[in-house]
Protein backbone atom coordinates (compact mmCIF):
# COMPACT_ATOMS: atom_id res chain seq x y z
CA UNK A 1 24.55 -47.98 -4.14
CA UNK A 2 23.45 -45.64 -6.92
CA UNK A 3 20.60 -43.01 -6.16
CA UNK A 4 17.87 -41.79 -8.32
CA UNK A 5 16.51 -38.68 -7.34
CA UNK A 6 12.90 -37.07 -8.63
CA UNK A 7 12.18 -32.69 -8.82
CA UNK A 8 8.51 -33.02 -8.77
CA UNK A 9 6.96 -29.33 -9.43
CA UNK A 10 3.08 -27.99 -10.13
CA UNK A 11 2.53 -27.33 -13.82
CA UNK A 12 1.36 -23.64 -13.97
CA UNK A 13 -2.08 -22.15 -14.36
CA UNK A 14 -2.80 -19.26 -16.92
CA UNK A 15 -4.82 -16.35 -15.94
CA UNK A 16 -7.83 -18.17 -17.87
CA UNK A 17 -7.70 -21.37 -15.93
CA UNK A 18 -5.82 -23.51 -18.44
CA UNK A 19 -2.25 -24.94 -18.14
CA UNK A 20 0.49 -23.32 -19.03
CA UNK A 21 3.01 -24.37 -22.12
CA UNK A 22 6.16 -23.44 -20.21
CA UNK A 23 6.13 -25.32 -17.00
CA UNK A 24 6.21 -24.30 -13.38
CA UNK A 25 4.12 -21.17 -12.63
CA UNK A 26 6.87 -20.70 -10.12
CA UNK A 27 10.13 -20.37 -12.77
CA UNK A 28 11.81 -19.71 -9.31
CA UNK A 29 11.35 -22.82 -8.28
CA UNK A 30 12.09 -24.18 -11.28
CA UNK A 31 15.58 -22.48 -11.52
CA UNK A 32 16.72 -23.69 -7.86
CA UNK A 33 15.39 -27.42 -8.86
CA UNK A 34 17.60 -27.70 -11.71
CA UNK A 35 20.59 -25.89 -9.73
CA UNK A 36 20.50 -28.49 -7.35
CA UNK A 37 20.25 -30.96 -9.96
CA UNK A 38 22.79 -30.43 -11.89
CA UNK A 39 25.12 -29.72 -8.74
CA UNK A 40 24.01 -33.40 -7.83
CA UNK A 41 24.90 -34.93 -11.02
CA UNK A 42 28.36 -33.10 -11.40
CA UNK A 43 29.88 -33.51 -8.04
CA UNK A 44 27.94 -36.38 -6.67
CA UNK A 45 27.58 -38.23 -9.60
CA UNK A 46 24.01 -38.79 -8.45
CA UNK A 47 21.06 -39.43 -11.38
CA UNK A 48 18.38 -36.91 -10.79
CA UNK A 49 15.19 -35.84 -13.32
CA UNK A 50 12.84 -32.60 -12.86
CA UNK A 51 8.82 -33.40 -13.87
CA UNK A 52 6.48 -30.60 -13.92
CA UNK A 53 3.16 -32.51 -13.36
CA UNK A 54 -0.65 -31.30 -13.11
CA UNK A 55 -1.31 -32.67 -9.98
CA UNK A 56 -0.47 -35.47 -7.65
CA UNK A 57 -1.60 -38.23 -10.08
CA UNK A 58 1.00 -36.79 -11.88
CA UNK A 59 3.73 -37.42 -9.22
CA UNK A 60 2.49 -41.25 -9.25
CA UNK A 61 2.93 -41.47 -13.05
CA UNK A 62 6.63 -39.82 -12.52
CA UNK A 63 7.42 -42.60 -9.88
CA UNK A 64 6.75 -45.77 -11.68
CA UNK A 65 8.04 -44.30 -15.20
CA UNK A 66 11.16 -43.52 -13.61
CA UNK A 67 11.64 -45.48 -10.13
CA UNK A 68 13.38 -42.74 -8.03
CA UNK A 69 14.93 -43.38 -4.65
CA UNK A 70 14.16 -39.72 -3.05
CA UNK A 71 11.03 -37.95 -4.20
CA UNK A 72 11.41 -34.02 -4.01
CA UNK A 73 8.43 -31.42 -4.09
CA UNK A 74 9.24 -28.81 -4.45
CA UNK A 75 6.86 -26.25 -2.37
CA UNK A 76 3.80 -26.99 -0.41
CA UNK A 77 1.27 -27.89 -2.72
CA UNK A 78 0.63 -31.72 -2.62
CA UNK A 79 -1.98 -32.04 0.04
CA UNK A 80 -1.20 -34.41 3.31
CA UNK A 81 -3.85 -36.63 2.00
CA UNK A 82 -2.44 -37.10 -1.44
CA UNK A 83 1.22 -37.08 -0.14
CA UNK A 84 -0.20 -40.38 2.66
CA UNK A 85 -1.63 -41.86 -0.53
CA UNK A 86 1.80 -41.93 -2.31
CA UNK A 87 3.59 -42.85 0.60
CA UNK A 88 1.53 -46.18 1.28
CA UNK A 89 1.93 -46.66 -2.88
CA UNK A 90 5.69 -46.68 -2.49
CA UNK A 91 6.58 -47.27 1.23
CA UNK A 92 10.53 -47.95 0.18
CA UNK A 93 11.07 -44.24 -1.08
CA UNK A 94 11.81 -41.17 0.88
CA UNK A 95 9.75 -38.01 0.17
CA UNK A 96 10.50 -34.63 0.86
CA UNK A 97 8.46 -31.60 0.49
CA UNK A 98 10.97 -28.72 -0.06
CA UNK A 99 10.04 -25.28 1.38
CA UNK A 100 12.04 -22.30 -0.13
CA UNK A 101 9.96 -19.88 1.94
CA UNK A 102 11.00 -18.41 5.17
CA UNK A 103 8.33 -17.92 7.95
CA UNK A 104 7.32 -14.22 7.31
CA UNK A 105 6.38 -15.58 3.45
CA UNK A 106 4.91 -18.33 5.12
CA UNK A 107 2.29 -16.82 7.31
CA UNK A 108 0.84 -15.59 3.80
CA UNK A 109 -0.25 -18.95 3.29
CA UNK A 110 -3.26 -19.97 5.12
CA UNK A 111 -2.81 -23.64 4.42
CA UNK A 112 0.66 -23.87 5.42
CA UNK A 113 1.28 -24.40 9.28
CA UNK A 114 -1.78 -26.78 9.26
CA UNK A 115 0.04 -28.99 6.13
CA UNK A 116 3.17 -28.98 7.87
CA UNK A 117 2.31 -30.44 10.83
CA UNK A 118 0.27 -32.66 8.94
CA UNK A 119 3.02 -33.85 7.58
CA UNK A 120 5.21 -34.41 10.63
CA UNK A 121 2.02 -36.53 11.96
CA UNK A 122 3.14 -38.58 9.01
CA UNK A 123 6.47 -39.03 9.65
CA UNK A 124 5.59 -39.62 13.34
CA UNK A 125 3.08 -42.63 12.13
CA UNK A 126 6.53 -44.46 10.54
CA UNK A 127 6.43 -43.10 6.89
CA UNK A 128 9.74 -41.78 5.47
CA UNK A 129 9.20 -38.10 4.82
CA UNK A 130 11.15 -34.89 5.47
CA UNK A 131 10.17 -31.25 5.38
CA UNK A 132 13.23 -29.87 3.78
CA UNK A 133 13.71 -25.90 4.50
CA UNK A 134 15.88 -23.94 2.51
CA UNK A 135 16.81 -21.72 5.51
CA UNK A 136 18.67 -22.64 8.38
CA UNK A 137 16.63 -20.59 10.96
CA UNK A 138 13.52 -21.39 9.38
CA UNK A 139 14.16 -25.10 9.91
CA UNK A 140 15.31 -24.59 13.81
CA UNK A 141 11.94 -22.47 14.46
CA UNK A 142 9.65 -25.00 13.36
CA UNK A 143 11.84 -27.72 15.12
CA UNK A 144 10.95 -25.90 18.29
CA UNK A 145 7.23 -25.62 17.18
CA UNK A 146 7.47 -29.44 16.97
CA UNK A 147 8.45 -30.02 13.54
CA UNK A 148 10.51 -33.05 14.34
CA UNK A 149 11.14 -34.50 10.67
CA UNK A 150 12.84 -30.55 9.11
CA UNK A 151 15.86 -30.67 7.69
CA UNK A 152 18.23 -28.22 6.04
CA UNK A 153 18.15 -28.27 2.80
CA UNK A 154 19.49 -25.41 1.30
CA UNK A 155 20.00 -24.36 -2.20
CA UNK A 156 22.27 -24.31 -4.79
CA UNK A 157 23.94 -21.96 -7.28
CA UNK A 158 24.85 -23.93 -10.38
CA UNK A 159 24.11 -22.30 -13.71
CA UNK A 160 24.03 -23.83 -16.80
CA UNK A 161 25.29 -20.97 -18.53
CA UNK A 162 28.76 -19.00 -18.24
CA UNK A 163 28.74 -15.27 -17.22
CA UNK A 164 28.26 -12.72 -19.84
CA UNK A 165 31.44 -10.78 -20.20
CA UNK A 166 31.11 -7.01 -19.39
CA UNK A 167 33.82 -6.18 -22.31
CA UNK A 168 31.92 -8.46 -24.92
CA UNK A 169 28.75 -6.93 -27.25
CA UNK A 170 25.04 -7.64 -25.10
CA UNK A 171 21.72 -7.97 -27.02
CA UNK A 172 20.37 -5.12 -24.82
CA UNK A 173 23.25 -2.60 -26.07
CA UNK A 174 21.02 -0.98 -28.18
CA UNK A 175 18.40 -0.38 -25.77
CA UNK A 176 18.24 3.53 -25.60
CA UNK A 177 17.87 3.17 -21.55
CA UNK A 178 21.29 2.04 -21.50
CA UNK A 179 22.60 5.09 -24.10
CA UNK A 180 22.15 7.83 -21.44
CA UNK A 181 24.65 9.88 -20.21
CA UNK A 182 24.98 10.64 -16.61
CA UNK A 183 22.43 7.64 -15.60
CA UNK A 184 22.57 5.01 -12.82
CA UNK A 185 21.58 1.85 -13.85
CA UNK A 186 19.95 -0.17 -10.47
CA UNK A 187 17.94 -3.49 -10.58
CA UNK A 188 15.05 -5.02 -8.38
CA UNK A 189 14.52 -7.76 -10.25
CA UNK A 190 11.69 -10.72 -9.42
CA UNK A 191 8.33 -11.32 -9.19
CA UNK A 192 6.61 -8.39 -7.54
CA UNK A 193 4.89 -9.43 -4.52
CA UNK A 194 4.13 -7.02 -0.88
CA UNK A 195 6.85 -9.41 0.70
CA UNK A 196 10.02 -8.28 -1.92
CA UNK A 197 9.70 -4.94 -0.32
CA UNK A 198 10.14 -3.27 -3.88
CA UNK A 199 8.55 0.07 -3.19
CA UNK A 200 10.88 1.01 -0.67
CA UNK A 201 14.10 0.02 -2.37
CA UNK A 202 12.71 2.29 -5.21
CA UNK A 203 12.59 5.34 -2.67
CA UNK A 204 16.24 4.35 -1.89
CA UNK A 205 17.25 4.35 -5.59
CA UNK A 206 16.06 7.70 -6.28
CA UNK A 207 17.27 9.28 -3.17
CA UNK A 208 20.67 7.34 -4.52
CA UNK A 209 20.39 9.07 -7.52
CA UNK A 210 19.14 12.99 -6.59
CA UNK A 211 21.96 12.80 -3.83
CA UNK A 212 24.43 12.32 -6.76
CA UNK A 213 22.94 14.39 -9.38
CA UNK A 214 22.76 11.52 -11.84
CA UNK A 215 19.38 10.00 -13.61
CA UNK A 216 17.96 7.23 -12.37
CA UNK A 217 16.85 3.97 -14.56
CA UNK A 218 15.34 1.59 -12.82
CA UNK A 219 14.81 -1.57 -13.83
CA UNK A 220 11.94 -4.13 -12.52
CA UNK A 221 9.68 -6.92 -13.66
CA UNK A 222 6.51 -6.40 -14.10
CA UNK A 223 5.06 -9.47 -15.94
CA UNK A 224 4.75 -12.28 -12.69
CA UNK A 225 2.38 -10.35 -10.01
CA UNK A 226 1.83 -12.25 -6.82
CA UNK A 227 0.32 -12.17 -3.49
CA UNK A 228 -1.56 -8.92 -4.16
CA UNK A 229 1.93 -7.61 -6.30
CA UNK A 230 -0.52 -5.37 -8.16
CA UNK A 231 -0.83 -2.66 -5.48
CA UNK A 232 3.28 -2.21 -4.89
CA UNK A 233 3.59 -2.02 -8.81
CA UNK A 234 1.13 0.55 -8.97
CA UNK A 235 2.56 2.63 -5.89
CA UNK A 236 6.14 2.33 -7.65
CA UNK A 237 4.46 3.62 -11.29
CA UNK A 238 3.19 6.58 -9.43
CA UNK A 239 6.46 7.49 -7.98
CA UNK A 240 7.89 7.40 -10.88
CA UNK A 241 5.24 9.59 -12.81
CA UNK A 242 5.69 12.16 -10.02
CA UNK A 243 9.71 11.98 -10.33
CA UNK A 244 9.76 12.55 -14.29
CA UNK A 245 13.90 13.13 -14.15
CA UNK A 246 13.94 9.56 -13.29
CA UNK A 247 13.02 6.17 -15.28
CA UNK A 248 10.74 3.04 -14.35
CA UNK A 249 12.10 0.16 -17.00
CA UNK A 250 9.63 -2.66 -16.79
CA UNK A 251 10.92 -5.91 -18.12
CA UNK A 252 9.08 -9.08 -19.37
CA UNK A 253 10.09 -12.38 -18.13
CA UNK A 254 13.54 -13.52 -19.77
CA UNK A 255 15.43 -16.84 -19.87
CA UNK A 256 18.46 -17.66 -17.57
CA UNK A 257 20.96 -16.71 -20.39
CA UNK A 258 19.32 -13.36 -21.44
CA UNK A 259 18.42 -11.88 -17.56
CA UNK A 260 22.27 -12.85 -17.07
CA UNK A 261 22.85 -10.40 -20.10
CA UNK A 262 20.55 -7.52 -18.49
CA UNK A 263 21.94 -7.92 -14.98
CA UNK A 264 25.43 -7.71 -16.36
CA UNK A 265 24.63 -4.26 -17.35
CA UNK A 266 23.55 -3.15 -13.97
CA UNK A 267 25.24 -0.60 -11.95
CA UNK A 268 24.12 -1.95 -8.77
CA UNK A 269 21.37 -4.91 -8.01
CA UNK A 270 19.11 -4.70 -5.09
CA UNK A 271 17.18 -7.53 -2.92
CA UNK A 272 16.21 -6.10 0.00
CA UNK A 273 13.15 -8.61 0.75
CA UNK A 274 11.30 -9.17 3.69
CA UNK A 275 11.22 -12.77 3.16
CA UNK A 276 14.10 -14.36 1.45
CA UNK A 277 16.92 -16.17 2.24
CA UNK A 278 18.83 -16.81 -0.93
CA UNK A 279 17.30 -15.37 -3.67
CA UNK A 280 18.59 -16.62 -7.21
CA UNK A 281 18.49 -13.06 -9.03
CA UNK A 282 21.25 -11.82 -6.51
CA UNK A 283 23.38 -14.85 -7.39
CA UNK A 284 22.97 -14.04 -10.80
CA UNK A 285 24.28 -10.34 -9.59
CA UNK A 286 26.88 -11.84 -7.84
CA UNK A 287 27.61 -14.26 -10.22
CA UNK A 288 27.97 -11.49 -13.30
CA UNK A 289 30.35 -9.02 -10.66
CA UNK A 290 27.74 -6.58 -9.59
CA UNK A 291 27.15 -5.14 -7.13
CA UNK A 292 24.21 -6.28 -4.44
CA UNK A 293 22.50 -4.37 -1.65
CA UNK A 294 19.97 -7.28 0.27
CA UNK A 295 18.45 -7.60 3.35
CA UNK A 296 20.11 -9.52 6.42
CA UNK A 297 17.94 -12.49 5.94
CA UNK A 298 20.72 -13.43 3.38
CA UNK A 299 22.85 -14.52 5.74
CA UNK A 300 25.40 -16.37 2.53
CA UNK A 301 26.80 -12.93 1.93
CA UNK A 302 28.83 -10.67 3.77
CA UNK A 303 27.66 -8.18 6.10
CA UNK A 304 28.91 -5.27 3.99
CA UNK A 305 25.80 -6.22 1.66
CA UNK A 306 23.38 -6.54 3.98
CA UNK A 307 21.56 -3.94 5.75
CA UNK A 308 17.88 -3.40 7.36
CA UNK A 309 14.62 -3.75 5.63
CA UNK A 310 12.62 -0.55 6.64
CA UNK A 311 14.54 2.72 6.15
CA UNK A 312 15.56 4.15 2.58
CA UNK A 313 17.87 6.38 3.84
CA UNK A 314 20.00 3.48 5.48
CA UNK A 315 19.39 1.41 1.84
CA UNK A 316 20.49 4.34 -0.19
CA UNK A 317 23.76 5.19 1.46
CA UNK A 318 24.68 0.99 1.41
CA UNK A 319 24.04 1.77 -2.38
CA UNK A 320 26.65 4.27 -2.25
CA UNK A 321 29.31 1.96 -0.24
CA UNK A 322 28.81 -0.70 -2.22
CA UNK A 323 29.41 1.01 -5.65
CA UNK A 324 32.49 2.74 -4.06
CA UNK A 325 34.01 -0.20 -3.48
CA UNK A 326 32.84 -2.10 -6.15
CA UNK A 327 36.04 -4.11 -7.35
CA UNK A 328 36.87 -5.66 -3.92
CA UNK A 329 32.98 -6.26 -2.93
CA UNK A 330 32.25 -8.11 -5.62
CA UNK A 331 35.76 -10.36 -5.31
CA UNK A 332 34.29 -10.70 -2.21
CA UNK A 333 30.81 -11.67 -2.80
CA UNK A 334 31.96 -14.14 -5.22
CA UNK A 335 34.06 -15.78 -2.52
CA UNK A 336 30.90 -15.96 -0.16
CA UNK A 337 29.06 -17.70 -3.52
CA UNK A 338 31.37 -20.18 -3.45
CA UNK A 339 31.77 -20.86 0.86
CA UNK A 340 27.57 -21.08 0.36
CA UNK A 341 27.64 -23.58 -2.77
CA UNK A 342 30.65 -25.71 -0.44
CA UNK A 343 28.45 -25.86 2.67
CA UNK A 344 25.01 -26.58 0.26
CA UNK A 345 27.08 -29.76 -1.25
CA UNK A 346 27.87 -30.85 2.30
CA UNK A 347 24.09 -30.76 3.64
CA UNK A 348 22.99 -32.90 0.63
CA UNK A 349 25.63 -34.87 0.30
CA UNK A 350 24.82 -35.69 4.33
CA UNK A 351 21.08 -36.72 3.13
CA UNK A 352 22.65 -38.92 0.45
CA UNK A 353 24.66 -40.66 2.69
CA UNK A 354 21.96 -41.44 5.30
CA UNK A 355 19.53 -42.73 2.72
CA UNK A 356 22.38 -44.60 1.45
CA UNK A 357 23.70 -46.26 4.50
């Protein structure tokens, strides 16, 4: 039996209330959707599509244009109501709403424990519908809160683009940041948001880089606020006004191929989040051969990387382990990409399977 499976993701919203040209206002989401995709179609062999719709009308105009077997939404923003609708529309498909948020990131959202159990009322009631969490402890604490229908559902790493050789010429080369002498180049790259932690991991860097005598650059996005992002951008500006020997470079929002460029001329990549579990920007790190500092919520890599969430001190000396032994962590690293992408096949293959059979 062959499966067809459907990405369904919100369309964004513009700052002015009108929708957005480029698609998802999460790009996140977007990136981890087609990962998974394309991982389905070239080891499964499994047809799947991503739609970015306006709303869940949207979803039923996806449905009966392209007849999918598993329905995936991607984040909780299709209402119970509207997802009960669907589900009586097409009672032969399986839906899953997909959360890529772990429960910290989740308490920020006042809808969401309400909609999830919502949702398990559903499945309790007979229709086929999973909550699919992209982190394994997530998905066991809200199976002990009663969440009977979670599942892991984790992501997966599968770019469509090959990594940017360190040796070979880079569009940003003649970007006079990276014509400094003496300068540390360290990334903590994403949307800024209160739950990425990003002021603190900018303390680290610059204690990092004063302990070492060397100039600091680093390098952040600053065009996708969230959650209130606004007030850790401004704290991080202000540090960096006050600590003129060091740099704040603010980037815009790039495509896959070009951010793989920019990390590739990192020194050292940091994700030390309060929240996250994978976290695509330190696969790209990974991916490229650089080196990552992240919190222990990212369980895929090795401890080496990972340290606690709170202390600069502690996040500036793993800065200076990791760069020490920079050829054999990221050999290593890359190894743990792989073990995460093998285990990631396995859990969706194992959905496959039971929707096949």
């Amino acid at each position: 039996m062959s499966l067809k499976i459907l990405f369904c993701l919100k369309k964004a919203v513009t700052s002015g209330g009108n929708y957005s040209e480029q698609g998802s206002s999460k790009s996140g989401l977007l990136n981890s959707a087609r990962f998974v995709s394309n991982a389905l179609k070239h080891f499964l062999k499994i047809e799947s599509e991503i739609k970015i719709v306006v709303d869940g009308n949207g979803i039923d105009r996806e449905i009966s244009l392209y007849n999918p077997d598993i329905i995936i939404l991607e984040a909780l923003w299709v209402t119970p109501a509207k997802l009960d609708e669907l589900m009586t529309l097409y009672p032969r498909k399986k839906f899953i709403v997909r959360i890529h948020s772990k429960t910290p990131f989740l308490a920020t959202e006042g809808i969401a424990c309400q909609w999830l159990f919502e949702i398990n009322f559903l499945a309790s009631m007979g229709y086929d519908v999973s909550i699919g969490f992209n982190s394994k402890e997530t998905c066991d604490e809200f199976k002990k809160m009663g969440i009977e229908c979670a599942v892991y559902l984790p992501n997966f790493y599968f770019p469509e683009v090959s990594p940017h050789p360190s040796n070979k010429p880079n569009q940003f080369d003649a970007d006079p940041c990276f014509n400094q002498l003496n300068t540390v180049h360290i990334s903590c790259f994403g949307a800024t948001r209160p739950m990425k932690n990003q002021f603190i991991q900018a303390i680290a860097a610059i204690e990092y880089a004063n302990k070492f005598k060397k100039k600091l650059c680093l390098h952040i996005n600053s065009t996708r606020i969230e959650q209130e992002g606004g007030q850790p951008l401004k704290n991080i500006r202000a540090l960096f006004k006050n600590n003129p020997q060091h740099e704040l470079k603010e980037w815009s929002w790039l495509d896959h191929e070009s951010f793989l460029e920019l990390t590739a001329k990192m020194d050292c990549c940091l994700q030390v989040s309060l929240s996250e579990s994978m976290n695509i920007c330190t696969a790209d790190a990974v991916y490229q051969g650089i080196p990552v500092v992240v919190s222990k919520d990212m369980q895929w890599l090795p401890n080496y990387d990972r340290v606690a969430t709170g202390s600069a001190k502690v996040i500036a000396q793993k800065i200076r382990e990791v760069l020490r032994w920079k050829r054999q962590i990221t050999r290593l690293n890359k190894l743990f990409l792989f073990r995460f992408n093998l285990q990631s096949l396995f859990a969706w293959k194992r959905l496959i399977n039971e929707q096949t059979f």
